[in-house]
N, C-alpha and C. Protein backbone atom coordinates (compact mmCIF):
# COMPACT_ATOMS: atom_id res chain seq x y z
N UNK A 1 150.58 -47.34 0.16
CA UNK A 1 149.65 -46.26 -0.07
C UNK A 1 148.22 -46.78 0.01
N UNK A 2 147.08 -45.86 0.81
CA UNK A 2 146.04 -46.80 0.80
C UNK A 2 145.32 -46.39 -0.50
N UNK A 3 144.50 -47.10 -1.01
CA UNK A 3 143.71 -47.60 -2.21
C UNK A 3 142.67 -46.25 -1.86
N UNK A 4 141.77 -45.60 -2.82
CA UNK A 4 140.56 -44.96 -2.62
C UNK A 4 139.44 -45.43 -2.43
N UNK A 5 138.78 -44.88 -1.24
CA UNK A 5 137.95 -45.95 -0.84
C UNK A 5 136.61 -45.32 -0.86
N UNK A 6 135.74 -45.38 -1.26
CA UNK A 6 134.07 -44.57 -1.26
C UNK A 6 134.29 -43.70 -0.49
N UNK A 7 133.89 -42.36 -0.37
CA UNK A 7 133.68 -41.64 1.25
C UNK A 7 132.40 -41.71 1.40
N UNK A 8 132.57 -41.70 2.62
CA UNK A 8 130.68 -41.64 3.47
C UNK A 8 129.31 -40.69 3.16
N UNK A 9 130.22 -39.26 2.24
CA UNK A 9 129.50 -38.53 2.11
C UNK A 9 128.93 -38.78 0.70
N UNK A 10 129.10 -39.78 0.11
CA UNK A 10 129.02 -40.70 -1.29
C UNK A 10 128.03 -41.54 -1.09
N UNK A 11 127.61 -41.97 0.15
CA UNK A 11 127.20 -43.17 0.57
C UNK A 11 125.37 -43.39 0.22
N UNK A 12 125.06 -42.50 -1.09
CA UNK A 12 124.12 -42.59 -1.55
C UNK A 12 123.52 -43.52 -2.56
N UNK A 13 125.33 -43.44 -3.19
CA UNK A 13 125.33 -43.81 -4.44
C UNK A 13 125.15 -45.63 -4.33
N UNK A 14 125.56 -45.80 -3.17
CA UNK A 14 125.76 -47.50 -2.45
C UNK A 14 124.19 -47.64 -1.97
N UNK A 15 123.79 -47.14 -1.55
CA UNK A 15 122.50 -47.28 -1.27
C UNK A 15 120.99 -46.55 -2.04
N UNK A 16 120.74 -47.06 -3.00
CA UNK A 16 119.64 -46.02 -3.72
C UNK A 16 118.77 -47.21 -4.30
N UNK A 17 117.42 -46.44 -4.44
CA UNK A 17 116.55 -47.67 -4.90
C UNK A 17 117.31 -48.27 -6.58
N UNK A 18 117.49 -47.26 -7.36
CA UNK A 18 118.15 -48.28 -8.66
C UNK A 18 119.16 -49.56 -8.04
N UNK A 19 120.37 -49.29 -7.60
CA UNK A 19 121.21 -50.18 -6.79
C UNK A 19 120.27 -51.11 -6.63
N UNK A 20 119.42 -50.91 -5.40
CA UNK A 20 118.97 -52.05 -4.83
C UNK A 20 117.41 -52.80 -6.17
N UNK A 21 117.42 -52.42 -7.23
CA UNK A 21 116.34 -53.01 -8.05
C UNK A 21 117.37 -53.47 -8.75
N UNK A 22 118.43 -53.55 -9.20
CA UNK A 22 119.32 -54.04 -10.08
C UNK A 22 120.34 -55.64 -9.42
N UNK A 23 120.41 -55.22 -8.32
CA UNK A 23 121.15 -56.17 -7.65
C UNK A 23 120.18 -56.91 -6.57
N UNK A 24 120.20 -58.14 -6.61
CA UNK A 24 119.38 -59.34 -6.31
C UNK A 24 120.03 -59.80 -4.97
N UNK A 25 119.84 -58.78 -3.88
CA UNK A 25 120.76 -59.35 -2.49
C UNK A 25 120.00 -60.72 -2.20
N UNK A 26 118.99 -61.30 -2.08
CA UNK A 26 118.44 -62.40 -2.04
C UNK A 26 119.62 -63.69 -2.98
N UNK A 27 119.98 -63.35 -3.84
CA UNK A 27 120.87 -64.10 -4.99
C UNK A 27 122.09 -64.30 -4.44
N UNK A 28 122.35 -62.95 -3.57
CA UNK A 28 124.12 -62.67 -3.18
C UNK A 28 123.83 -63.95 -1.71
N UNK A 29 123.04 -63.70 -1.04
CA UNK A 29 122.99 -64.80 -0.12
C UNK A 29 122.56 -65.93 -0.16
N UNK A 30 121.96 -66.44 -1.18
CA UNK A 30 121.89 -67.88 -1.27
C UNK A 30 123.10 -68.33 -2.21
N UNK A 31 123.54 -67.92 -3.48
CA UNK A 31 124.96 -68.62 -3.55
C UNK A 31 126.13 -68.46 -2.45
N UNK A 32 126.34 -67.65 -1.69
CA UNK A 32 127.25 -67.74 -1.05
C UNK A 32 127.02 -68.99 0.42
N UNK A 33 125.91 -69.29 0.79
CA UNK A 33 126.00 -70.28 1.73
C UNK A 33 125.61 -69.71 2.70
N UNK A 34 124.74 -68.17 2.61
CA UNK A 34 124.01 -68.34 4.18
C UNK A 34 122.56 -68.81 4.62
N UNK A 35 122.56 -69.59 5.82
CA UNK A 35 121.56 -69.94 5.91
C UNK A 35 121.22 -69.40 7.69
N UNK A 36 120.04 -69.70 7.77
CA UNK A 36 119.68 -68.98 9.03
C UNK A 36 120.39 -69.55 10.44
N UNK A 37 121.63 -70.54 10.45
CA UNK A 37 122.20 -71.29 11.46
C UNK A 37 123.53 -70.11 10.95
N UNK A 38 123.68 -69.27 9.68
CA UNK A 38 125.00 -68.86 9.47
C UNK A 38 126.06 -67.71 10.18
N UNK A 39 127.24 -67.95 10.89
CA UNK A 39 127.44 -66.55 10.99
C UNK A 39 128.76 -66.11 9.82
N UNK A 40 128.12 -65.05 9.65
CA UNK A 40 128.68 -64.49 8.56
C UNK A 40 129.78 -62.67 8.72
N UNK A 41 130.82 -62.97 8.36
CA UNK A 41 131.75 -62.20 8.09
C UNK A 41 131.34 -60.65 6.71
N UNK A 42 130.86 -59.79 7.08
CA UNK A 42 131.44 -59.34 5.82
C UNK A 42 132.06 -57.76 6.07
N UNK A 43 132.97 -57.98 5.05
CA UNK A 43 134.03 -56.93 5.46
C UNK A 43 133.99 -55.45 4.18
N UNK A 44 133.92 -54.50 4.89
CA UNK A 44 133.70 -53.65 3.85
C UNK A 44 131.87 -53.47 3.97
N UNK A 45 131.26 -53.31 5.06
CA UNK A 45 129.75 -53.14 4.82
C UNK A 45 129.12 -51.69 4.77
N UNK A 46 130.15 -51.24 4.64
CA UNK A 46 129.61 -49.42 3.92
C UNK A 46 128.54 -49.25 4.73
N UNK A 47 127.28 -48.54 4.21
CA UNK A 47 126.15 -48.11 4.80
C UNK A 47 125.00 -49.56 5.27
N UNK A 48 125.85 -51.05 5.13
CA UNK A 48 124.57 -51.61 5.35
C UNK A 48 123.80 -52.17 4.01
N UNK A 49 124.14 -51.86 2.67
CA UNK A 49 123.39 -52.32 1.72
C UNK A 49 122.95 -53.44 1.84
N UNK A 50 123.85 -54.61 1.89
CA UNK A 50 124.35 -55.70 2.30
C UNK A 50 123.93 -56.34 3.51
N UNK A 51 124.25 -55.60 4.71
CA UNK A 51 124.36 -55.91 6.28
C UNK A 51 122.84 -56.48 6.41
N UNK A 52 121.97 -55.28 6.28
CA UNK A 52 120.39 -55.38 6.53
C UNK A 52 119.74 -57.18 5.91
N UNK A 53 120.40 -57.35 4.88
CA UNK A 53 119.57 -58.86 4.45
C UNK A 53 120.25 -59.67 5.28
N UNK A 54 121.77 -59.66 5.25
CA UNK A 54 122.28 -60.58 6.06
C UNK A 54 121.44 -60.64 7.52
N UNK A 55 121.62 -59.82 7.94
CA UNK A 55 121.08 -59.56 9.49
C UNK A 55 119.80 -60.13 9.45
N UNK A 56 118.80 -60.33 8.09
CA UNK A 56 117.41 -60.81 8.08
C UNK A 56 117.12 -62.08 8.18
N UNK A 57 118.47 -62.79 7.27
CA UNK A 57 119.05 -64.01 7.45
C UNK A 57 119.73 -64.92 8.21
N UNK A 58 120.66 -64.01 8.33
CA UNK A 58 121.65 -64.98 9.42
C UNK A 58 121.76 -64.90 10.88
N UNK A 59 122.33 -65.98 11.42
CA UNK A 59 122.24 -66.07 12.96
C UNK A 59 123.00 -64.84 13.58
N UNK A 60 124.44 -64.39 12.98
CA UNK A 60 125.50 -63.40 13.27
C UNK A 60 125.63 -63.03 12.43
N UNK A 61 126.13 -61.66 12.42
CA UNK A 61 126.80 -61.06 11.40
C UNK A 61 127.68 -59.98 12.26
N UNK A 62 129.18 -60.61 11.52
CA UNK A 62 129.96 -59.20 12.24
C UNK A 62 130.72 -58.36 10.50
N UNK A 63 130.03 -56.69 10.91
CA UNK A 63 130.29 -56.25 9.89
C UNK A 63 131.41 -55.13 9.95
N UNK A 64 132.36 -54.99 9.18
CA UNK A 64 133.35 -54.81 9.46
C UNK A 64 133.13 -53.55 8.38
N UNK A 65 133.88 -52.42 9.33
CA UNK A 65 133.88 -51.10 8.03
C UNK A 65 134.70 -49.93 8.43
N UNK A 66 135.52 -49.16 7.81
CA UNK A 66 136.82 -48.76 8.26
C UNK A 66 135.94 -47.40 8.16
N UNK A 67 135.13 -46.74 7.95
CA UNK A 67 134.75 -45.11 7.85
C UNK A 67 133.55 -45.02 8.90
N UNK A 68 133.93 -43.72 10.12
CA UNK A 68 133.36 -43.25 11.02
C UNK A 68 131.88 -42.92 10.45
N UNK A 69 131.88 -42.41 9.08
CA UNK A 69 131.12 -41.45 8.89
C UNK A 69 130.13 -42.96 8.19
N UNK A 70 130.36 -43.98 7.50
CA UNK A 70 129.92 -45.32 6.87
C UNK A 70 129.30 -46.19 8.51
N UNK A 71 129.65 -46.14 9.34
CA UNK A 71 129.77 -46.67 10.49
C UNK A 71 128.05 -45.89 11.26
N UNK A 72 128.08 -44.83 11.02
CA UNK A 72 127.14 -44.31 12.04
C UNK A 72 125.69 -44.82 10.76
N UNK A 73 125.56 -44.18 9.46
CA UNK A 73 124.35 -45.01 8.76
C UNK A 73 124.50 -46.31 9.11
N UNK A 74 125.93 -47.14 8.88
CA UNK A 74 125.34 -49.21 9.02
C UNK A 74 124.62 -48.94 10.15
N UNK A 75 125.18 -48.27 11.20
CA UNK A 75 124.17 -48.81 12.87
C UNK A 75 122.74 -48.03 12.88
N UNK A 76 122.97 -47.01 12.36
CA UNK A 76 121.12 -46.62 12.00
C UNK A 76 120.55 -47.76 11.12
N UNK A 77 120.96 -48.04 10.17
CA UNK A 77 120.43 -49.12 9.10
C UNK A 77 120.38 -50.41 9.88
N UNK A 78 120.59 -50.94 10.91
CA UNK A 78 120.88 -52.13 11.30
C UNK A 78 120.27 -51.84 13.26
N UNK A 79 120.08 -50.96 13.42
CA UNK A 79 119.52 -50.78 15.04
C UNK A 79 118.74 -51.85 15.59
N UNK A 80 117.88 -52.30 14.64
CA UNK A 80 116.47 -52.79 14.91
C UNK A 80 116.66 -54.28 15.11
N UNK A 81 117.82 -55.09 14.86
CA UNK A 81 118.30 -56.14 14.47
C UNK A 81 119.55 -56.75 16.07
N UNK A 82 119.52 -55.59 16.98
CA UNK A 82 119.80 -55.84 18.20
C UNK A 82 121.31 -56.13 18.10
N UNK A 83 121.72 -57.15 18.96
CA UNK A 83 123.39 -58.22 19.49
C UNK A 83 123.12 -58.67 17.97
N UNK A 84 122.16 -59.07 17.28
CA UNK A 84 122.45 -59.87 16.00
C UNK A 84 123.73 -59.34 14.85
N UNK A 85 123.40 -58.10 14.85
CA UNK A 85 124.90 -57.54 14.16
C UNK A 85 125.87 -57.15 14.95
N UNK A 86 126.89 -57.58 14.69
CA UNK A 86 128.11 -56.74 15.56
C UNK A 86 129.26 -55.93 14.66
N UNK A 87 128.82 -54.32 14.47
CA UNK A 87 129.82 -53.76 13.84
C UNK A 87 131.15 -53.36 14.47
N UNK A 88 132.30 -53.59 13.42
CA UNK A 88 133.64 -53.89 14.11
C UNK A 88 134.27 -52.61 13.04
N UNK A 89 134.58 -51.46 13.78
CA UNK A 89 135.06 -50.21 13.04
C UNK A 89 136.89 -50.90 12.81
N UNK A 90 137.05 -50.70 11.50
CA UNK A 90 138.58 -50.74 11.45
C UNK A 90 138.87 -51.62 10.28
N UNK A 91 140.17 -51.70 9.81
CA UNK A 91 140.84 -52.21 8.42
C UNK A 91 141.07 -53.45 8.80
N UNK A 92 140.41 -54.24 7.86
CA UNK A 92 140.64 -55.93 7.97
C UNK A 92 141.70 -56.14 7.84
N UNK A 93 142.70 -55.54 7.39
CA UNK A 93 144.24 -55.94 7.24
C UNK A 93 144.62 -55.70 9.06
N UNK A 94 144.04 -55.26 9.52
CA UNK A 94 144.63 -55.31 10.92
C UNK A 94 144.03 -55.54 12.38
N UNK A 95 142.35 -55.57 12.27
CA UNK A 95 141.91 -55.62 13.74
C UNK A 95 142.13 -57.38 13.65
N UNK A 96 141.61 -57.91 14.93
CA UNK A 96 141.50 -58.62 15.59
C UNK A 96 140.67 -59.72 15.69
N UNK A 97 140.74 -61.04 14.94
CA UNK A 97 139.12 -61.72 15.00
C UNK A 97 139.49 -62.81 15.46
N UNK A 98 138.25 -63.00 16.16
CA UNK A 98 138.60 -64.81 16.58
C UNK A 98 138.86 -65.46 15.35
N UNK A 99 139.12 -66.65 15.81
CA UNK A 99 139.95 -67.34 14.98
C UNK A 99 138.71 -68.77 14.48
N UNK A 100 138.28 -68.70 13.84
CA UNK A 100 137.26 -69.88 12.98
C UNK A 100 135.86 -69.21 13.54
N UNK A 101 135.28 -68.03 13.45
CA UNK A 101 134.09 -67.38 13.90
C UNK A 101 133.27 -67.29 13.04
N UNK A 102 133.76 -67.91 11.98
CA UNK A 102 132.87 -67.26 10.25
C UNK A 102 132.59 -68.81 10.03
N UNK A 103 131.09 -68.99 9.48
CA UNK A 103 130.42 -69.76 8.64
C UNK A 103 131.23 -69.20 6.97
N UNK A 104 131.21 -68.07 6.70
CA UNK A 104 130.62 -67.35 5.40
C UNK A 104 131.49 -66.10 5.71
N UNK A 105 132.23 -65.42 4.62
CA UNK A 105 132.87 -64.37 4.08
C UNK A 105 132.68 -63.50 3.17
N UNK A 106 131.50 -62.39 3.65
CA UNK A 106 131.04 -61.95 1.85
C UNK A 106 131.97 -60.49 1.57
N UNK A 107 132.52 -60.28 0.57
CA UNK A 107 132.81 -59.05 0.38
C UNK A 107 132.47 -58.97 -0.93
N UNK A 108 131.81 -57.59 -0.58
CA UNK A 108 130.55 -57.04 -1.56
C UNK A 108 130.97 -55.62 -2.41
N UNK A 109 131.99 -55.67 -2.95
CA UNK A 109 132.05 -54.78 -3.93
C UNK A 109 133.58 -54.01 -2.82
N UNK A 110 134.21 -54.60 -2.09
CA UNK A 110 135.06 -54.03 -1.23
C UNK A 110 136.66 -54.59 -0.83
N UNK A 111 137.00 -55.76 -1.82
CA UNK A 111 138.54 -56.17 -1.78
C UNK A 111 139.17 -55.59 -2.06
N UNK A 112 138.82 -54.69 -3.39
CA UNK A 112 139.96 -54.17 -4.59
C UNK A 112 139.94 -52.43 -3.81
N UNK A 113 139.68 -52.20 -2.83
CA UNK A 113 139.51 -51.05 -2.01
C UNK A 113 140.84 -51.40 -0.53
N UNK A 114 141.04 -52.36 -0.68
CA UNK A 114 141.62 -52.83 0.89
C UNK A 114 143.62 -52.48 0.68
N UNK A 115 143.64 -51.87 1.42
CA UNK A 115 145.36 -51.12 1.41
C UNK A 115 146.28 -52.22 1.06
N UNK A 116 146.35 -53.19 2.45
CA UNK A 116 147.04 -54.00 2.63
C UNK A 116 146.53 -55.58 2.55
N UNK A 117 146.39 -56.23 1.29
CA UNK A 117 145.57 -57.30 0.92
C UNK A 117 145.84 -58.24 1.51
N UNK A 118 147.45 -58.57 1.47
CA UNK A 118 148.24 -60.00 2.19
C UNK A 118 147.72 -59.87 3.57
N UNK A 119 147.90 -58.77 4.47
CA UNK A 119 147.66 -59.48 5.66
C UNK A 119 145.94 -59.44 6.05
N UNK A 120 144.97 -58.77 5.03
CA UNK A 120 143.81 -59.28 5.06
C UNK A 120 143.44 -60.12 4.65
N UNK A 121 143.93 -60.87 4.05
CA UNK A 121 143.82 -62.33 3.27
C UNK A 121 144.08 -63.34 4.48
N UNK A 122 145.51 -63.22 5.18
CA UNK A 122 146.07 -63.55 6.28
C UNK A 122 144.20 -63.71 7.33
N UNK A 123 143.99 -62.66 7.41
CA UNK A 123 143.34 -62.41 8.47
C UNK A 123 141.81 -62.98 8.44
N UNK A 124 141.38 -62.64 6.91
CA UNK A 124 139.98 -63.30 6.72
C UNK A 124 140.40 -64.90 6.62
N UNK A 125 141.36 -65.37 6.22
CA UNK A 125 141.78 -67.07 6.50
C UNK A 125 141.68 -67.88 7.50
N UNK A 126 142.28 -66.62 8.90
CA UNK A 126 141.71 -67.23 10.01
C UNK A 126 140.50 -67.12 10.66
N UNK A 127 139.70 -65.96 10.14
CA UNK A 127 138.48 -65.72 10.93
C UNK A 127 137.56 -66.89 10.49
N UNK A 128 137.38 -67.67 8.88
CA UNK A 128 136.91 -68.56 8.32
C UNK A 128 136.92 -69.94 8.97
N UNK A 129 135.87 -70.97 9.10
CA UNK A 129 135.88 -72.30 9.62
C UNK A 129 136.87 -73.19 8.42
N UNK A 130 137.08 -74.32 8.39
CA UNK A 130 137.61 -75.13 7.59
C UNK A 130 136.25 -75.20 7.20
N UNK A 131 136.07 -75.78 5.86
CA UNK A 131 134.56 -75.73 5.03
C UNK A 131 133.63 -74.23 4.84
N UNK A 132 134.11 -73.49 5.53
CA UNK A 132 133.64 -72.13 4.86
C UNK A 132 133.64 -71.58 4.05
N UNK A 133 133.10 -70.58 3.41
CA UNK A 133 132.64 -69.91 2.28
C UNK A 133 133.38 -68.72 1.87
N UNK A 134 134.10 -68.19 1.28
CA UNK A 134 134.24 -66.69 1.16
C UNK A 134 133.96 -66.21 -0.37
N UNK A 135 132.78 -65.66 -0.34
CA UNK A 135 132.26 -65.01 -1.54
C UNK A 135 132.90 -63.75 -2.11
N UNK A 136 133.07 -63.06 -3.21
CA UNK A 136 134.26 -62.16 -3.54
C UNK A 136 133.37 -61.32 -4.70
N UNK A 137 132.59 -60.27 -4.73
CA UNK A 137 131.93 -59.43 -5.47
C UNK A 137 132.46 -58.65 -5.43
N UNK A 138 133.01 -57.84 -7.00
CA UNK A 138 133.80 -56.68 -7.09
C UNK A 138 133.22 -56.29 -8.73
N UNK A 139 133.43 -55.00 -9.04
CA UNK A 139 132.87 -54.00 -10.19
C UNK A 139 133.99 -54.31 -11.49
N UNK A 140 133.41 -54.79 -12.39
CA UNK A 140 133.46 -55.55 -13.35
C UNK A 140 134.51 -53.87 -14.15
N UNK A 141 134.17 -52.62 -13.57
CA UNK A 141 134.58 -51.55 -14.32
C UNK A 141 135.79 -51.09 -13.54
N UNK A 142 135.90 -51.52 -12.28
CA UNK A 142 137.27 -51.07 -11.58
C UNK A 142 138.20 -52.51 -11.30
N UNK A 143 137.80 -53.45 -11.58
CA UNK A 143 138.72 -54.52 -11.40
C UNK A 143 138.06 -55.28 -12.68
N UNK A 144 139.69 -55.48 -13.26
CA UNK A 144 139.82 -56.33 -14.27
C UNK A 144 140.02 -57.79 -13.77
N UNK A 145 139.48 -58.83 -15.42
CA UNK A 145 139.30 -59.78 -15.03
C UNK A 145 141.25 -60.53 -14.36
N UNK A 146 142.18 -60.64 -15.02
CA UNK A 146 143.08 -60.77 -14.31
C UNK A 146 143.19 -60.50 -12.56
N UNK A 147 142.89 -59.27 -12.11
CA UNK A 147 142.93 -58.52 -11.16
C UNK A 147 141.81 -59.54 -10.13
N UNK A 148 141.02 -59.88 -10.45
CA UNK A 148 139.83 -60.74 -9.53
C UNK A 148 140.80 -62.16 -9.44
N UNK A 149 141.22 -62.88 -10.90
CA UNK A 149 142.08 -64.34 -10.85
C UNK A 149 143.29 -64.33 -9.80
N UNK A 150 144.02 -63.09 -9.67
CA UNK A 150 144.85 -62.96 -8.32
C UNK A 150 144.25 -62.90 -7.20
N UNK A 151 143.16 -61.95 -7.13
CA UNK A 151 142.36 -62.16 -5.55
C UNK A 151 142.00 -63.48 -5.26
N UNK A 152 141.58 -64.31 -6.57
CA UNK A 152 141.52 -66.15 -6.00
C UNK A 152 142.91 -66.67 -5.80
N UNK A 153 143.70 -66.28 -6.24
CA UNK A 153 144.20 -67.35 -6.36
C UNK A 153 145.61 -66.37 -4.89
N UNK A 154 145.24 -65.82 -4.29
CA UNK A 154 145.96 -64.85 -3.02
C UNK A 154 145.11 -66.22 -1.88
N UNK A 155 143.90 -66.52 -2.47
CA UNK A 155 143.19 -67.05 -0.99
C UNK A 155 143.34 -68.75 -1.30
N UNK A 156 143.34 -68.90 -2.59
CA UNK A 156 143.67 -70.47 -3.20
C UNK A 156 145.14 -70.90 -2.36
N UNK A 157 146.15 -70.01 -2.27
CA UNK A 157 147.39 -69.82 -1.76
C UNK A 157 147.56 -70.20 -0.01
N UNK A 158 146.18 -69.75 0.43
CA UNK A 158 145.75 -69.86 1.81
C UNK A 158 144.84 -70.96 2.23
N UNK A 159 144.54 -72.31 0.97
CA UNK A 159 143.78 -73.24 1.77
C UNK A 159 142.27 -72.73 1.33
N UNK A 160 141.78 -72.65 0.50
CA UNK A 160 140.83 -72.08 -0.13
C UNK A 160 140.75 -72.74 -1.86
N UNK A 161 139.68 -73.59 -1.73
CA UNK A 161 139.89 -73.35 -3.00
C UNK A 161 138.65 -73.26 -4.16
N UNK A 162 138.53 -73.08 -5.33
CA UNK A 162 137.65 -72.17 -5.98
C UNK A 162 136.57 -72.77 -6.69
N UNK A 163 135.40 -72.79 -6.59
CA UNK A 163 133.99 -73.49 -6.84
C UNK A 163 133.02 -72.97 -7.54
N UNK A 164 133.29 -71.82 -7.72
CA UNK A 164 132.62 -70.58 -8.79
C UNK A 164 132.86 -69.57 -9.41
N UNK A 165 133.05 -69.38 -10.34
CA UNK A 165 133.51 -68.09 -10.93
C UNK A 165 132.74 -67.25 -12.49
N UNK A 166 132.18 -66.14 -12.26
CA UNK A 166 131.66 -65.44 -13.07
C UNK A 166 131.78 -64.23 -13.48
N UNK A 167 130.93 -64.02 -14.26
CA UNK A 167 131.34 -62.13 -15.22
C UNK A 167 129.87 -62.14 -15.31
N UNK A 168 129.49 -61.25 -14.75
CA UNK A 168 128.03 -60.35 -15.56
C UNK A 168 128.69 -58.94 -15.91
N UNK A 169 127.68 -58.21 -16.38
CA UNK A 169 127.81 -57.09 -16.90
C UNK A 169 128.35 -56.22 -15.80
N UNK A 170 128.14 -56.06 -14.41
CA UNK A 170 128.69 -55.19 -13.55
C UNK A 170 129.63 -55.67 -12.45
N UNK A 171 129.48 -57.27 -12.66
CA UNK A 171 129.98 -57.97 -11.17
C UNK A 171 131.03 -58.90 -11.59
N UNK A 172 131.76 -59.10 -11.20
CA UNK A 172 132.91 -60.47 -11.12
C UNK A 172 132.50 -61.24 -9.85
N UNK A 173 132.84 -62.33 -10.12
CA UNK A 173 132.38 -63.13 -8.49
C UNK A 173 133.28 -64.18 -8.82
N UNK A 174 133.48 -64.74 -7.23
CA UNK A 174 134.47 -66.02 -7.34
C UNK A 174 133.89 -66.53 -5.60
N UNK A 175 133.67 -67.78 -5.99
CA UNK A 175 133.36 -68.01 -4.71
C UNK A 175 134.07 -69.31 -4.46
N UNK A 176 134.65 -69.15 -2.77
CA UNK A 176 135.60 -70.22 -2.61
C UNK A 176 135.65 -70.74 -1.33
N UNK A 177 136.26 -72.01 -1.08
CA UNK A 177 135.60 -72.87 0.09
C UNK A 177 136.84 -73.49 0.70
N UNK A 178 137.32 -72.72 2.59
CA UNK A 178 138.67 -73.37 2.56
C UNK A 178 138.48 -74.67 3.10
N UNK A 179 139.65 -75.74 2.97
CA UNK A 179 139.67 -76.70 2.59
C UNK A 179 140.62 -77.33 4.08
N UNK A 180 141.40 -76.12 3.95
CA UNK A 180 142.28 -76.54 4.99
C UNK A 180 142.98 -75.06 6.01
């Protein structure tokens, strides 16, 4: 059964100046490991909250997002930024990625949303370099702390293993580095 996932016509609530004064995207990309040589994976990029810094930052970014209606704001939000972004419409549990294309893996408030986890786990494993990054931000009010220790330990399982882990008031984070 798939998971409930934001709808597009919601897609306010992901993007609004409070959101963006509360959350420190500058913060989200320097712990996770991007730097301006980075290309970066992130899956689940809704309207772009996210996409736009990456894209300010990094060398690539392919942003991955399963809603038509989420899909047409990221590419308005992201136009200006050229071949540098490449949005990839469709469920990470199933499209298609090269295989070691990712510096960096951010998912930004968008795992505990994903239908079929195993074979996106599967799938973000291979899109990742050996020594890569996959950063894991999820809502401290819809995923419990147990519930985040399985999402590490689903990718710990895959050659990944775990270098950070926190609780603030709205965010869980786990950030992890595969190995092999």
């Amino acid at each position: 059964m798939m998971s409930p996932v934001c709808p597009s016509w919601l897609s306010f609530v992901l993007y609004n100046p409070v959101r963006k004064a509360l959350t420190n995207r500058e913060e989200i990309l320097t712990e996770s490991g991007v730097t301006d040589d980075a290309v970066v994976l992130e899956v689940g990029a809704g309207n772009g909250f996210l996409t736009e810094v990456l894209a300010e930052h990094a060398k690539k970014v392919y942003a991955v997002e399963l809603q038509d209606g989420m899909i047409r704001k990221l590419r308005k939000r992201v136009k200006n930024f050229g071949d540098k972004v490449c949005v990839i419409r469709g469920d990470i549990a199933w499209i298609v990625l090269e295989e070691d294309c990712a510096d960096v893996c951010i998912m930004y408030y968008s795992f505990h949303e994903v239908s079929d986890k195993i074979n996106a786990a599967d799938n973000i494993t291979e899109a990742v370099k050996k020594g890569g990054i996959l950063s894991i931000y999820e809502p401290t009010i819809e995923v419990a702390k147990l519930d985040m220790k399985k999402t590490a330990a689903m990718f710990e399982k895959r050659g990944f293993t775990k270098e950070m882990e926190r609780t603030r008031v709205f965010t869980r984070y786990v950030k992890l580095r595969k190995v092999r």
